[in-house]
Structure formats: structure tokens, C-alpha cells
PDB file of N, CA and C in Angstrom:
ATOM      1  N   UNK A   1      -4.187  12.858   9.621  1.00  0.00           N
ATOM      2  CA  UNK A   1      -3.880  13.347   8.293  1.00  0.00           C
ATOM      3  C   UNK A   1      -3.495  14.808   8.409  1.00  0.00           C
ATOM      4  N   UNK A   2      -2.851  15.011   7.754  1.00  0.00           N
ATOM      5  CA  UNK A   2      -2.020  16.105   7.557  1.00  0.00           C
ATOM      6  C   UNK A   2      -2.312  17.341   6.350  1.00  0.00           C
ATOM      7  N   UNK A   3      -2.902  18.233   6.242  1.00  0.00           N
ATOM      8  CA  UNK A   3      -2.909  18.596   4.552  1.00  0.00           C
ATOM      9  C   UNK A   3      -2.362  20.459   4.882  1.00  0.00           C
ATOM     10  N   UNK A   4      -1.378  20.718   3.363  1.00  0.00           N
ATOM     11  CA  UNK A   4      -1.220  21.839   4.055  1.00  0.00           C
ATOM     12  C   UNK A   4      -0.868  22.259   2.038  1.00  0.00           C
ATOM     13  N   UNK A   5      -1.380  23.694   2.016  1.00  0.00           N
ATOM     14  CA  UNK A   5      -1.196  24.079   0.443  1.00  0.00           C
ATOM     15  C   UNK A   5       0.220  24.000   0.250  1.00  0.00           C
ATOM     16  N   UNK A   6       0.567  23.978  -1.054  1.00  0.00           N
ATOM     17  CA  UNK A   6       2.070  23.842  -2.034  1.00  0.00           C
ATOM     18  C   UNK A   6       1.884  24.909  -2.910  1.00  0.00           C
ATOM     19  N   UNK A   7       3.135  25.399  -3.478  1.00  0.00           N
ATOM     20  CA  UNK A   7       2.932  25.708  -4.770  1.00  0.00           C
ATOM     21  C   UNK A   7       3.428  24.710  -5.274  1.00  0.00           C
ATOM     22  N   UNK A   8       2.530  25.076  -7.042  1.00  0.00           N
ATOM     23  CA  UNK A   8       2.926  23.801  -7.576  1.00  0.00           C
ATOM     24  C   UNK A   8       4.411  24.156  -8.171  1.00  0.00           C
ATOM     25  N   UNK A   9       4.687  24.823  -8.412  1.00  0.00           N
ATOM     26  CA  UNK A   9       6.003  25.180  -8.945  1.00  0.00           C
ATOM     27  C   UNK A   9       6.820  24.576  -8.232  1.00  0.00           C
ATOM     28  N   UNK A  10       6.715  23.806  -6.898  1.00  0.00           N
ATOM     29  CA  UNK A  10       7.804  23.217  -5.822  1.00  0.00           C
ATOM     30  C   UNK A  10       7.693  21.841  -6.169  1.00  0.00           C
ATOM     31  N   UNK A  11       7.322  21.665  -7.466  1.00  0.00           N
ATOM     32  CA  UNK A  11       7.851  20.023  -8.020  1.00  0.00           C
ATOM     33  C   UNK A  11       8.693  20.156  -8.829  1.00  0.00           C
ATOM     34  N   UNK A  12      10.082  19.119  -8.736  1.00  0.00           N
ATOM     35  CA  UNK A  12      11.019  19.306  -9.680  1.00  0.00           C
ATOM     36  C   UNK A  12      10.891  18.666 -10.852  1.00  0.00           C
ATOM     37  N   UNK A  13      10.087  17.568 -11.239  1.00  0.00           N
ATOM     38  CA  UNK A  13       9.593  16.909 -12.360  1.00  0.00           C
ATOM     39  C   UNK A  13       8.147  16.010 -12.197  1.00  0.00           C
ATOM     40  N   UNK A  14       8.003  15.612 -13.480  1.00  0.00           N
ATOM     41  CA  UNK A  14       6.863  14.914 -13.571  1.00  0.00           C
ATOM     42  C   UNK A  14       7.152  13.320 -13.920  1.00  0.00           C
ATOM     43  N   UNK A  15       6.085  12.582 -14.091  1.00  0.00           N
ATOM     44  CA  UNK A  15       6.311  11.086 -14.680  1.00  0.00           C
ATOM     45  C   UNK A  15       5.026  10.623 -14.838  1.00  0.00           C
ATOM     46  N   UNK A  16       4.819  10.258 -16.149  1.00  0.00           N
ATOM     47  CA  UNK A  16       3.210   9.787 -16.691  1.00  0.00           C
ATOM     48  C   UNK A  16       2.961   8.172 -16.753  1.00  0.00           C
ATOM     49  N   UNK A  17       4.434   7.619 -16.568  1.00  0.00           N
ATOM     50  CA  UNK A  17       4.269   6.087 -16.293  1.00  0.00           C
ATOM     51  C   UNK A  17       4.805   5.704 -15.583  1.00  0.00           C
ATOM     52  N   UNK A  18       3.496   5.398 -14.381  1.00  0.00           N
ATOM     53  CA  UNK A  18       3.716   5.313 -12.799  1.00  0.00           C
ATOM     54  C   UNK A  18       3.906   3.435 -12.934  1.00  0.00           C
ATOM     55  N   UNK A  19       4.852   2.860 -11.860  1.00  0.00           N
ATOM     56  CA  UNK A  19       4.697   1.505 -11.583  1.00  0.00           C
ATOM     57  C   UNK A  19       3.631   1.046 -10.521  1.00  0.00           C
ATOM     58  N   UNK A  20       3.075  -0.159 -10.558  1.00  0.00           N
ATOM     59  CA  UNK A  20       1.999  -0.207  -9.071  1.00  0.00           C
ATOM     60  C   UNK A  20       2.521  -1.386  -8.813  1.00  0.00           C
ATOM     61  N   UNK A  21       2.606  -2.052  -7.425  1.00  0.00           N
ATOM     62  CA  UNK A  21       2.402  -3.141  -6.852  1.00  0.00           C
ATOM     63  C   UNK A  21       1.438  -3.157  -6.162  1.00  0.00           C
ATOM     64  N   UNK A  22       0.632  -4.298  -6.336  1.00  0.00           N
ATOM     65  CA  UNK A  22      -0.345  -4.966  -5.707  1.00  0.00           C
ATOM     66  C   UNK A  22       0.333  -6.090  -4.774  1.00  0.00           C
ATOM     67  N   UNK A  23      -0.377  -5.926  -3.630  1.00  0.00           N
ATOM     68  CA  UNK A  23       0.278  -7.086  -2.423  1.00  0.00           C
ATOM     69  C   UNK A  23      -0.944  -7.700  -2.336  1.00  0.00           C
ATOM     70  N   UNK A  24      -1.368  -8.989  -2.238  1.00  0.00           N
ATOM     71  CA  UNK A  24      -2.378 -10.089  -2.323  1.00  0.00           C
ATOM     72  C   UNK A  24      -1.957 -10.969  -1.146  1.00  0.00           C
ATOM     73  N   UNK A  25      -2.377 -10.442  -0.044  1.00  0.00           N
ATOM     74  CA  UNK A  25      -2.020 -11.220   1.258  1.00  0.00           C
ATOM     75  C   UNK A  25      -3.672 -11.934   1.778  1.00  0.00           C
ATOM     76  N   UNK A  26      -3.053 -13.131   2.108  1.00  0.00           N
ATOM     77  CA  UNK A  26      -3.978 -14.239   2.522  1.00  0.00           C
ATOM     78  C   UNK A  26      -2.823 -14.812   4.031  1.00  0.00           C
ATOM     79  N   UNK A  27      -4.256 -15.207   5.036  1.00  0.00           N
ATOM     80  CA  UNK A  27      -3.836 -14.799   6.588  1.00  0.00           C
ATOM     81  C   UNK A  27      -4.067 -16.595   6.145  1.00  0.00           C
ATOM     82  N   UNK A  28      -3.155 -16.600   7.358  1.00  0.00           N
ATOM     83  CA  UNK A  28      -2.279 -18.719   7.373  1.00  0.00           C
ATOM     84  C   UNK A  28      -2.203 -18.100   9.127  1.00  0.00           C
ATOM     85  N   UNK A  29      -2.654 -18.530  10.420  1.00  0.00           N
ATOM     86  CA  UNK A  29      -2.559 -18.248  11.699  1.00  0.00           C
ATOM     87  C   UNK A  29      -2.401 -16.874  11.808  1.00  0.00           C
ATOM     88  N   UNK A  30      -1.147 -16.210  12.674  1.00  0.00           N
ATOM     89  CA  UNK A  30      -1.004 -15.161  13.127  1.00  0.00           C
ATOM     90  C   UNK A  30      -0.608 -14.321  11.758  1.00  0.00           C
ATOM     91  N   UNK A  31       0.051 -14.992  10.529  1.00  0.00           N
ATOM     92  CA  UNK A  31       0.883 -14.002   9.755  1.00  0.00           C
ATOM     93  C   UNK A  31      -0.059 -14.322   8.185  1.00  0.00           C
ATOM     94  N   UNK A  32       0.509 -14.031   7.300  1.00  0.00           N
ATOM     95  CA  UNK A  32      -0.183 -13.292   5.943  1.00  0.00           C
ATOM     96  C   UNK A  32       0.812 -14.076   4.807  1.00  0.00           C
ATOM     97  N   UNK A  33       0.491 -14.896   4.005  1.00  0.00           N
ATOM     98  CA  UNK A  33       0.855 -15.017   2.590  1.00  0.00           C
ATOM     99  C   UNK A  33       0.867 -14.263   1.706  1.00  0.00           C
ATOM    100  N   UNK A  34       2.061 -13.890   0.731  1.00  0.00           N
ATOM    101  CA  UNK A  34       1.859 -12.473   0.043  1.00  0.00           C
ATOM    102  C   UNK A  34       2.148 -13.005  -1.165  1.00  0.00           C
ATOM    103  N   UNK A  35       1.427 -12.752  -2.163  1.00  0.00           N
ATOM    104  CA  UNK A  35       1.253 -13.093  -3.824  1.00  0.00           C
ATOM    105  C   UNK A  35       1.427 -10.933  -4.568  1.00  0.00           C
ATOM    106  N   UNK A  36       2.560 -11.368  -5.107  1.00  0.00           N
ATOM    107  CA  UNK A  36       2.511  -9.298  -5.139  1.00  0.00           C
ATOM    108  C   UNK A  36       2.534  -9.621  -6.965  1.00  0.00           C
ATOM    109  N   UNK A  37       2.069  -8.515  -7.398  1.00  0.00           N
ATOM    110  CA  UNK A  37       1.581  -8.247  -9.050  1.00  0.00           C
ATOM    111  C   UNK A  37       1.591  -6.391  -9.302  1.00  0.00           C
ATOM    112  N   UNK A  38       2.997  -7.048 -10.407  1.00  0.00           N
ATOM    113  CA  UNK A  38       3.091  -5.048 -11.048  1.00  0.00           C
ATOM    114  C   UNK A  38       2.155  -5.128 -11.961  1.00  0.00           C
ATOM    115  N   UNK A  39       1.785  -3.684 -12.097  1.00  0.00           N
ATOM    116  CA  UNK A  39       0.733  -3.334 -12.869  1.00  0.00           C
ATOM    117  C   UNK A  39       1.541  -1.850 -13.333  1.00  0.00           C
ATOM    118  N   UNK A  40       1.418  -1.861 -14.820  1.00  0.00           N
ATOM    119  CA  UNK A  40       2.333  -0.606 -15.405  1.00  0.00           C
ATOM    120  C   UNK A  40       1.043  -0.481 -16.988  1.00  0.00           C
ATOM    121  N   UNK A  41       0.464   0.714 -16.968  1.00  0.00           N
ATOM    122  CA  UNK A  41      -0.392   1.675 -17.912  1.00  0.00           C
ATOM    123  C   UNK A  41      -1.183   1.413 -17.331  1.00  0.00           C
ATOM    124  N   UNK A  42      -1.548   2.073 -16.252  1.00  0.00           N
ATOM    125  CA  UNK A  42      -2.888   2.364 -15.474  1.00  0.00           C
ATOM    126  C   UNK A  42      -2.502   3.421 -14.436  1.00  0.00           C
ATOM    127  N   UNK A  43      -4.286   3.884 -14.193  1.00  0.00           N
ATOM    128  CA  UNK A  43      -3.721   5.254 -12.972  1.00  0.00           C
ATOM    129  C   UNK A  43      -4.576   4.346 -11.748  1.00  0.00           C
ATOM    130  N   UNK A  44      -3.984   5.081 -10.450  1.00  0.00           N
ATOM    131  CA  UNK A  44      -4.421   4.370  -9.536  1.00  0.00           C
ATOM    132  C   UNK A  44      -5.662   3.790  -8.847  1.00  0.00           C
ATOM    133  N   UNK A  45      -6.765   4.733  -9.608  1.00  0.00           N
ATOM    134  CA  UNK A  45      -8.241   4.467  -9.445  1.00  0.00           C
ATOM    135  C   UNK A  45      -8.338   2.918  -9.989  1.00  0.00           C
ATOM    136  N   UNK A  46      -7.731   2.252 -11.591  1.00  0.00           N
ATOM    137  CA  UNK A  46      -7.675   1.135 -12.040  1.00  0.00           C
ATOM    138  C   UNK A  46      -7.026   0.177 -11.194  1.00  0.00           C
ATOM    139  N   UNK A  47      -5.901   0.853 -10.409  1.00  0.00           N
ATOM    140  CA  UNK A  47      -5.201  -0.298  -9.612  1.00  0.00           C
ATOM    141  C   UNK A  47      -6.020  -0.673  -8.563  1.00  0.00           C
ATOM    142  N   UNK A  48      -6.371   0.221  -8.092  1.00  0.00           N
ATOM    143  CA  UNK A  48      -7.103   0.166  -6.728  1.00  0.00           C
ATOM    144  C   UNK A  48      -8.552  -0.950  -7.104  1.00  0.00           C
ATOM    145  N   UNK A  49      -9.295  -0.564  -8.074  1.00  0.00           N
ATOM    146  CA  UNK A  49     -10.034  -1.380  -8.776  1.00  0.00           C
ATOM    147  C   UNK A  49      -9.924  -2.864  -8.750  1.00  0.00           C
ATOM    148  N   UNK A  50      -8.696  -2.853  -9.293  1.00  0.00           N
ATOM    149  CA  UNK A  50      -8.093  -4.265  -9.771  1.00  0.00           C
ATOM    150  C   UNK A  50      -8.288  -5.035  -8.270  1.00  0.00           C
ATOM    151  N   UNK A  51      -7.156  -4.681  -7.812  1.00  0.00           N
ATOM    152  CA  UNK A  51      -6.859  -5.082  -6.348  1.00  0.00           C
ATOM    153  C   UNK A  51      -8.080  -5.725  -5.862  1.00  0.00           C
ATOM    154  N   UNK A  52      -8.741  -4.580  -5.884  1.00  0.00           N
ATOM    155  CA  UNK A  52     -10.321  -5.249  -4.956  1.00  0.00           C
ATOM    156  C   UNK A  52     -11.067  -6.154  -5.757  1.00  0.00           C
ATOM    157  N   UNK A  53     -11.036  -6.335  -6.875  1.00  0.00           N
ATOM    158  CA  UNK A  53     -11.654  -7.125  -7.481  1.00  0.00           C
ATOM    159  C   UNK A  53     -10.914  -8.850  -7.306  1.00  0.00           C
ATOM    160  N   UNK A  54      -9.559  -8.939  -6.801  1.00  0.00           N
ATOM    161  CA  UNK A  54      -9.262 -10.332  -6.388  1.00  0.00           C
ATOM    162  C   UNK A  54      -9.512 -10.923  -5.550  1.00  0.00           C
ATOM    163  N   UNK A  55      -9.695 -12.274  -5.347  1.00  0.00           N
ATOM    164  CA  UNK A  55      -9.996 -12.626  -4.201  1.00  0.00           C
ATOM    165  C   UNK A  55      -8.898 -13.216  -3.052  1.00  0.00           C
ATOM    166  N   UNK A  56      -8.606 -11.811  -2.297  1.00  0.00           N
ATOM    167  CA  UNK A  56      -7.720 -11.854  -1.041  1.00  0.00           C
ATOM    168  C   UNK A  56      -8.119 -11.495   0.192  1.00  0.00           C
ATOM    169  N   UNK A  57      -7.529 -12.308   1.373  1.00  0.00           N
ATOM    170  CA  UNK A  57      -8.225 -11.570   2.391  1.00  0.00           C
ATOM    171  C   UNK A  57      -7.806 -10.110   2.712  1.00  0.00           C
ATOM    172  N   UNK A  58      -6.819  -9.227   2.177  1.00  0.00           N
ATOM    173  CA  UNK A  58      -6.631  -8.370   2.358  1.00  0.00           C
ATOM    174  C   UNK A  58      -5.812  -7.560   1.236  1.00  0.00           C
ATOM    175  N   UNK A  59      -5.626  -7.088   1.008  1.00  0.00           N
ATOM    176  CA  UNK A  59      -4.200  -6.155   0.012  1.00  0.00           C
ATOM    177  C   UNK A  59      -3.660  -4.878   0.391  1.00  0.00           C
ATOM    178  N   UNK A  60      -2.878  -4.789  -0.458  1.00  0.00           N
ATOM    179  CA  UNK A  60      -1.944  -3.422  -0.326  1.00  0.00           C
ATOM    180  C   UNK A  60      -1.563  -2.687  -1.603  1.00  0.00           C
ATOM    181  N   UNK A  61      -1.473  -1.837  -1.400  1.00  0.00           N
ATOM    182  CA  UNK A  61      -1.009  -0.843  -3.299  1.00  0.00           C
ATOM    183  C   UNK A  61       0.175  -0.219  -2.892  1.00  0.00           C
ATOM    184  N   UNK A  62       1.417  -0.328  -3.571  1.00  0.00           N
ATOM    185  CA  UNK A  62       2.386   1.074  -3.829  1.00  0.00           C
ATOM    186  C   UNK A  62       3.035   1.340  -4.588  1.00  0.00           C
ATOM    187  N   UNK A  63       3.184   2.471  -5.092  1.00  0.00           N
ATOM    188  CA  UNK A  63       3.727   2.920  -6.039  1.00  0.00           C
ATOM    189  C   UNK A  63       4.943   3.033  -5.900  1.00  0.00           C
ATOM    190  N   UNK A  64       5.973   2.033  -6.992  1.00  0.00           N
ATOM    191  CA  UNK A  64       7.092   2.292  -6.804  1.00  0.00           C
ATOM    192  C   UNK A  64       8.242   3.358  -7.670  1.00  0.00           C
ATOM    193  N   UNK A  65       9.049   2.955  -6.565  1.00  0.00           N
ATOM    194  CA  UNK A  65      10.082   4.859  -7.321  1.00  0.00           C
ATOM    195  C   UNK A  65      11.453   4.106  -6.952  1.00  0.00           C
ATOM    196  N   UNK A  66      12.266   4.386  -7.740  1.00  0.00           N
ATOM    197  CA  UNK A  66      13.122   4.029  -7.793  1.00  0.00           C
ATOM    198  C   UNK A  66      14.370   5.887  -7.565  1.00  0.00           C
ATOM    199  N   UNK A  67      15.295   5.342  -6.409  1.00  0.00           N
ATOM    200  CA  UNK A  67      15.849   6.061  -5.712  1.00  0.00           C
ATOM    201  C   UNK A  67      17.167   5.770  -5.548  1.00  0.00           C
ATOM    202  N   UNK A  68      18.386   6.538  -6.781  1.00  0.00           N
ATOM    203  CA  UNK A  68      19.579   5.785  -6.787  1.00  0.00           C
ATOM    204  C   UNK A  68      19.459   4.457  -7.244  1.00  0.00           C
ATOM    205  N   UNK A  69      19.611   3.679  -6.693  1.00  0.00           N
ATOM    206  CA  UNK A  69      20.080   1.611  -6.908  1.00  0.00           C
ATOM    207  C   UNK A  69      18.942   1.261  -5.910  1.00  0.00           C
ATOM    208  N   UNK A  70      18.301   1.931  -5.194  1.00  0.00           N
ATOM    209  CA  UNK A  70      17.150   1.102  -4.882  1.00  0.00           C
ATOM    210  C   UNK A  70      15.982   1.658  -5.128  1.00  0.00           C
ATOM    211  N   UNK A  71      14.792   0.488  -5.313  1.00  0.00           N
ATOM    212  CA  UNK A  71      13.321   0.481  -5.949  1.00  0.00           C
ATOM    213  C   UNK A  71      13.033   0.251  -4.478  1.00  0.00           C
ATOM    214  N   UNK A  72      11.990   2.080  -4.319  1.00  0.00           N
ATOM    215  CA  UNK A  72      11.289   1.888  -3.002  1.00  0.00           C
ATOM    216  C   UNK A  72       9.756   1.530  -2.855  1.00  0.00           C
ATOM    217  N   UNK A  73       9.068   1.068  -2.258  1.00  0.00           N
ATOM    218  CA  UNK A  73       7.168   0.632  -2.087  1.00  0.00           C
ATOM    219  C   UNK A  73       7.205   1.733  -1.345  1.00  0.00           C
ATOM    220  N   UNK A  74       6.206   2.942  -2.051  1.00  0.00           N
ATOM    221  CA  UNK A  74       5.646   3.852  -0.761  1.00  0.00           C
ATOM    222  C   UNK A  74       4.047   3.484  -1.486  1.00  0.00           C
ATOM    223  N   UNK A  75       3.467   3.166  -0.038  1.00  0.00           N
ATOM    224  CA  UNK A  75       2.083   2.642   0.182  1.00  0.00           C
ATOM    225  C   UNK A  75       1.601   3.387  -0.099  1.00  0.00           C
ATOM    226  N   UNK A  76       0.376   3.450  -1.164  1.00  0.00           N
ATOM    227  CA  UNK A  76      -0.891   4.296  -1.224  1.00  0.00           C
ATOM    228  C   UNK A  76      -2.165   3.739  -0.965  1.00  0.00           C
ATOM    229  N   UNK A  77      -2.107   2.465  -0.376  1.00  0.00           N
ATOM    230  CA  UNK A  77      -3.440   1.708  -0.044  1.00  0.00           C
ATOM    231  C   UNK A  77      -2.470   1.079   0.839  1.00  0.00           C
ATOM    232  N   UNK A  78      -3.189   0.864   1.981  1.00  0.00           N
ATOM    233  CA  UNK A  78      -2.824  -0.244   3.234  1.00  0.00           C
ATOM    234  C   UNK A  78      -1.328  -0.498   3.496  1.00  0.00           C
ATOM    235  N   UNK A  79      -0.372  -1.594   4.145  1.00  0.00           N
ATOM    236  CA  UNK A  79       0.322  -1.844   4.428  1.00  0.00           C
ATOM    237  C   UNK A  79       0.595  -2.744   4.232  1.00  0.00           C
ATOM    238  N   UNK A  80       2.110  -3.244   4.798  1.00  0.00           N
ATOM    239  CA  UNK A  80       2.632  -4.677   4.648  1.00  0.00           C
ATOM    240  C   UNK A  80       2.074  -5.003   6.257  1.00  0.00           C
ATOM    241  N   UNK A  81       0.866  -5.938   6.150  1.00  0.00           N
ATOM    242  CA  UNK A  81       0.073  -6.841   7.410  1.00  0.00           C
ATOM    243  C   UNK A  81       0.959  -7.361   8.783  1.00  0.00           C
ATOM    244  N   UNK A  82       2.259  -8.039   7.999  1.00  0.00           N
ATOM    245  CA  UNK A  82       3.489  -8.847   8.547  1.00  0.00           C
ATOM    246  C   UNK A  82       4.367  -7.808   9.556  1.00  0.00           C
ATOM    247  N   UNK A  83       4.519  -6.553   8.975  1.00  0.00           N
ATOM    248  CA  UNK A  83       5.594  -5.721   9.705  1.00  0.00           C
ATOM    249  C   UNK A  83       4.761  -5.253  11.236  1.00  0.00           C
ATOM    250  N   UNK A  84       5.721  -5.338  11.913  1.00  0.00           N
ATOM    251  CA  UNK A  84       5.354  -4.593  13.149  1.00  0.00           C
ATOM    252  C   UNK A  84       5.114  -3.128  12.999  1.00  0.00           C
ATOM    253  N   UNK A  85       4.286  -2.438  13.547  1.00  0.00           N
ATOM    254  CA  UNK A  85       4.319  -0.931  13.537  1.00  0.00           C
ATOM    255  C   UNK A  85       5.585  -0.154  14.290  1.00  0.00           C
ATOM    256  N   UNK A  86       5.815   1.028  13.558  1.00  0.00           N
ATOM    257  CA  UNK A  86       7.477   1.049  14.751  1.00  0.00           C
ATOM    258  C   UNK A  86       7.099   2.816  14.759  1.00  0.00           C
ATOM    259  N   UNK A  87       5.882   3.434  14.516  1.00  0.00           N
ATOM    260  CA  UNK A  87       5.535   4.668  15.186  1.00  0.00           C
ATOM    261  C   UNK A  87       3.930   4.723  14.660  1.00  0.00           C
ATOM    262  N   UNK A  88       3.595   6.057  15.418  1.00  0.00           N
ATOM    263  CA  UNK A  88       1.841   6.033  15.261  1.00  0.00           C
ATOM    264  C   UNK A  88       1.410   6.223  13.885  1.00  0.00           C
ATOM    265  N   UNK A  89       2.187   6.985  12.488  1.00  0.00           N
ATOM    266  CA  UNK A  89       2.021   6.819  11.291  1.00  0.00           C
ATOM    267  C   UNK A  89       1.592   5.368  10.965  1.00  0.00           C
ATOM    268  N   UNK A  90       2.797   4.712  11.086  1.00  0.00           N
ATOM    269  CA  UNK A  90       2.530   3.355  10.875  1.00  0.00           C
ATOM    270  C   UNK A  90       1.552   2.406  11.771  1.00  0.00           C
ATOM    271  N   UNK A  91       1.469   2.691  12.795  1.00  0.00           N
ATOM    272  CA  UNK A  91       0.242   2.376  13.674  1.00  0.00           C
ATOM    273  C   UNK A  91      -0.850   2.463  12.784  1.00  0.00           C
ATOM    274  N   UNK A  92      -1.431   3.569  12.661  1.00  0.00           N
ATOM    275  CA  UNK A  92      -2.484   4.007  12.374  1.00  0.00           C
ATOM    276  C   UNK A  92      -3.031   3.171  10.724  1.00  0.00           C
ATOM    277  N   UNK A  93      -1.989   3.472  10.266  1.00  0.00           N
ATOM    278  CA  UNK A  93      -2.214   2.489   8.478  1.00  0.00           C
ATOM    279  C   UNK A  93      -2.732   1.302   8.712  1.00  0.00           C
ATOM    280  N   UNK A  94      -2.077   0.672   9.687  1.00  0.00           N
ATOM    281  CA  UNK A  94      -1.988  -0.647  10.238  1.00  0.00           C
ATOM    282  C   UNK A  94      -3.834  -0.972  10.680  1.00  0.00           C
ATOM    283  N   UNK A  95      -4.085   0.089  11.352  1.00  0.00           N
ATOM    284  CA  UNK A  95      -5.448  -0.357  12.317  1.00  0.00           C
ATOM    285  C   UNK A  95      -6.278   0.332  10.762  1.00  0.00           C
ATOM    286  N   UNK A  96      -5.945   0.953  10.416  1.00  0.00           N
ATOM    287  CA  UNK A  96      -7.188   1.376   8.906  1.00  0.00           C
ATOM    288  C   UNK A  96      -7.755  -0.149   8.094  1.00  0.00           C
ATOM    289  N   UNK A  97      -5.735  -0.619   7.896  1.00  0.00           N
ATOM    290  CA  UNK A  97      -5.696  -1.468   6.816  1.00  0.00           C
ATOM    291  C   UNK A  97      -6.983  -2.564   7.274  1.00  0.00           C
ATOM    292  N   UNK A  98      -6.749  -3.319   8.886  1.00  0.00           N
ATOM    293  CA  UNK A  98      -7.285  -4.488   9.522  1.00  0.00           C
ATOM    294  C   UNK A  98      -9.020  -3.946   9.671  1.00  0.00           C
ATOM    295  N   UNK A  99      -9.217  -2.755   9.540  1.00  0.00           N
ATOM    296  CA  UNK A  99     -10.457  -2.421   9.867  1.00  0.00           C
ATOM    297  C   UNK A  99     -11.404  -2.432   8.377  1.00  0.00           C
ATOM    298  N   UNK A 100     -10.532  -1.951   7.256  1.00  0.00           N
ATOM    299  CA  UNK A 100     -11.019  -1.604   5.795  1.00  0.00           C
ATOM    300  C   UNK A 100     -11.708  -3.078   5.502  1.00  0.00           C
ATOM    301  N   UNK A 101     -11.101  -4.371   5.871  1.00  0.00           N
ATOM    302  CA  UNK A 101     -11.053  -5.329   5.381  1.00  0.00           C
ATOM    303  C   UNK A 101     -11.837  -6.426   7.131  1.00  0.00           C
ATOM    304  N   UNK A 102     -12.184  -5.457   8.093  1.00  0.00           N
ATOM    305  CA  UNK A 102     -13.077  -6.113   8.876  1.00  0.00           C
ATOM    306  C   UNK A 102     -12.328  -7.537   9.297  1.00  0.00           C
ATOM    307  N   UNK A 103     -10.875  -7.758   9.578  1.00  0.00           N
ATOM    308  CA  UNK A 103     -10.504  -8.404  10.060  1.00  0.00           C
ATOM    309  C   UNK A 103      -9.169  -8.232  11.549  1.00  0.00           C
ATOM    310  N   UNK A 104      -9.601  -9.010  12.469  1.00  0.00           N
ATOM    311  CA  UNK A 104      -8.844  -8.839  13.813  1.00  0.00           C
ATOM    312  C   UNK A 104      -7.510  -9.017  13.698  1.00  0.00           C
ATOM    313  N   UNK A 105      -6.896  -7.527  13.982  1.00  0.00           N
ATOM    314  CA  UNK A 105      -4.862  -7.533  13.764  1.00  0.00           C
ATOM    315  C   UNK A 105      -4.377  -8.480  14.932  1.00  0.00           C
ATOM    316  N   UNK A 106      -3.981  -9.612  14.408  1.00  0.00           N
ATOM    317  CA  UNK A 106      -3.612 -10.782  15.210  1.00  0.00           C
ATOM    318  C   UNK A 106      -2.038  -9.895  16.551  1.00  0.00           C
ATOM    319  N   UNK A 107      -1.779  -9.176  16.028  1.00  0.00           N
ATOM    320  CA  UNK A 107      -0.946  -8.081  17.251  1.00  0.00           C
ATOM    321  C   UNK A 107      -1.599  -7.921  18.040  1.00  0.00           C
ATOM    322  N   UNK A 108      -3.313  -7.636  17.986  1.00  0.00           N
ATOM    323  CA  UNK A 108      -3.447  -6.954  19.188  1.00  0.00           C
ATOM    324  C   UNK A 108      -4.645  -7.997  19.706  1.00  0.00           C
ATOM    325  N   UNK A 109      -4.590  -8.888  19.296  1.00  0.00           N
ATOM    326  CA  UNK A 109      -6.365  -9.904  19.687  1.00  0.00           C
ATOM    327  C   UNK A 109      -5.389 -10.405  20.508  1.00  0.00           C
TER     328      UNK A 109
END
């Protein structure tokens, strides 16, 4: 982790109605079934809430933003289970996500 001060003045805008996806992945052998659910008037403590309160073997949260013509997922809870890691950022999410949820990342068993 990384943390380093800002001013706040170095934001160019704000937005009070954030989108969430919830990813609801359930493990079938090596890979993950994904059941995903937006959630729009809530802050992320509620999403995060939510999430854990279903019954999945694992999940994911991100908040989406829309960028030009495409709607991007940047993760604020866990990962997509399915993707390969393709640097140690993503490594690392990866081994949090499989550890948060006390289950063996079929990549590396």
C-alpha cells in the first residue's frame, strides 16, 4: 500500500451518486460463477454490508465510472477470482481476496 498526502484542491469534481457492483462468485472446480448486482443510493460501508450478508463463496465490489463510451469496474473490495494476475498489484488483491474468504486460489494449489 501506498499512501502519500494531496491537496484537496487537486480534485477536479465531485459526485454524490456513486454506482456499485457487487460480484457474487460461487467456485464450480477450478473457476467461479458470477451473479453481479448494481446497487445505486448507498455509500460503500452499505455495499460492503450488503455483499457480505449474501450467501457466496466469495465477492467483489466496484465502483463504476464511466469514461468517454466506456463504463469502467475499479475494484474497491477484492477482484475478478477468474482473471489471471498480470503484475504484483494484481497479485497481491488476488492472494488478499482468496485469503479474506479462507479459500485455496485454485492457480496456485
Amino acid at each position: 500500500m501506498r499512501v502519500s498526502e494531496v491537496d484537496e484542491e487537486s480534485t477536479d469534481s465531485e459526485f454524490d451518486g456513486p454506482t456499485f457492483r457487487v460480484f457474487l462468485f460461487d467456485r464450480h472446480g477450478d473457476s467461479f460463477a458470477c451473479g453481479v448486482h448494481e446497487i445505486l443510493g448507498a455509500d460503500v460501508s452499505d455495499v460492503l454490508t450488503w455483499a457480505a450478508e449474501q450467501h457466496a463463496d466469495l465477492y467483489a465490489v466496484a465502483l463504476m465510472v464511466r469514461c468517454g463510451d466506456q463504463l469502467q469496474a475499479h475494484w474497491i473490495e477484492g477482484t475478478d477470482p477468474n482473471n489471471v494476475p498480470y503484475d504484483d498489484v494484481e497479485r497481491a488483491s488476488r492472494e488478499r481476496l482468496f485469503r479474506k474468504f479462507d479459500l485455496p486460489d485454485p492457480n496456485t494449489s
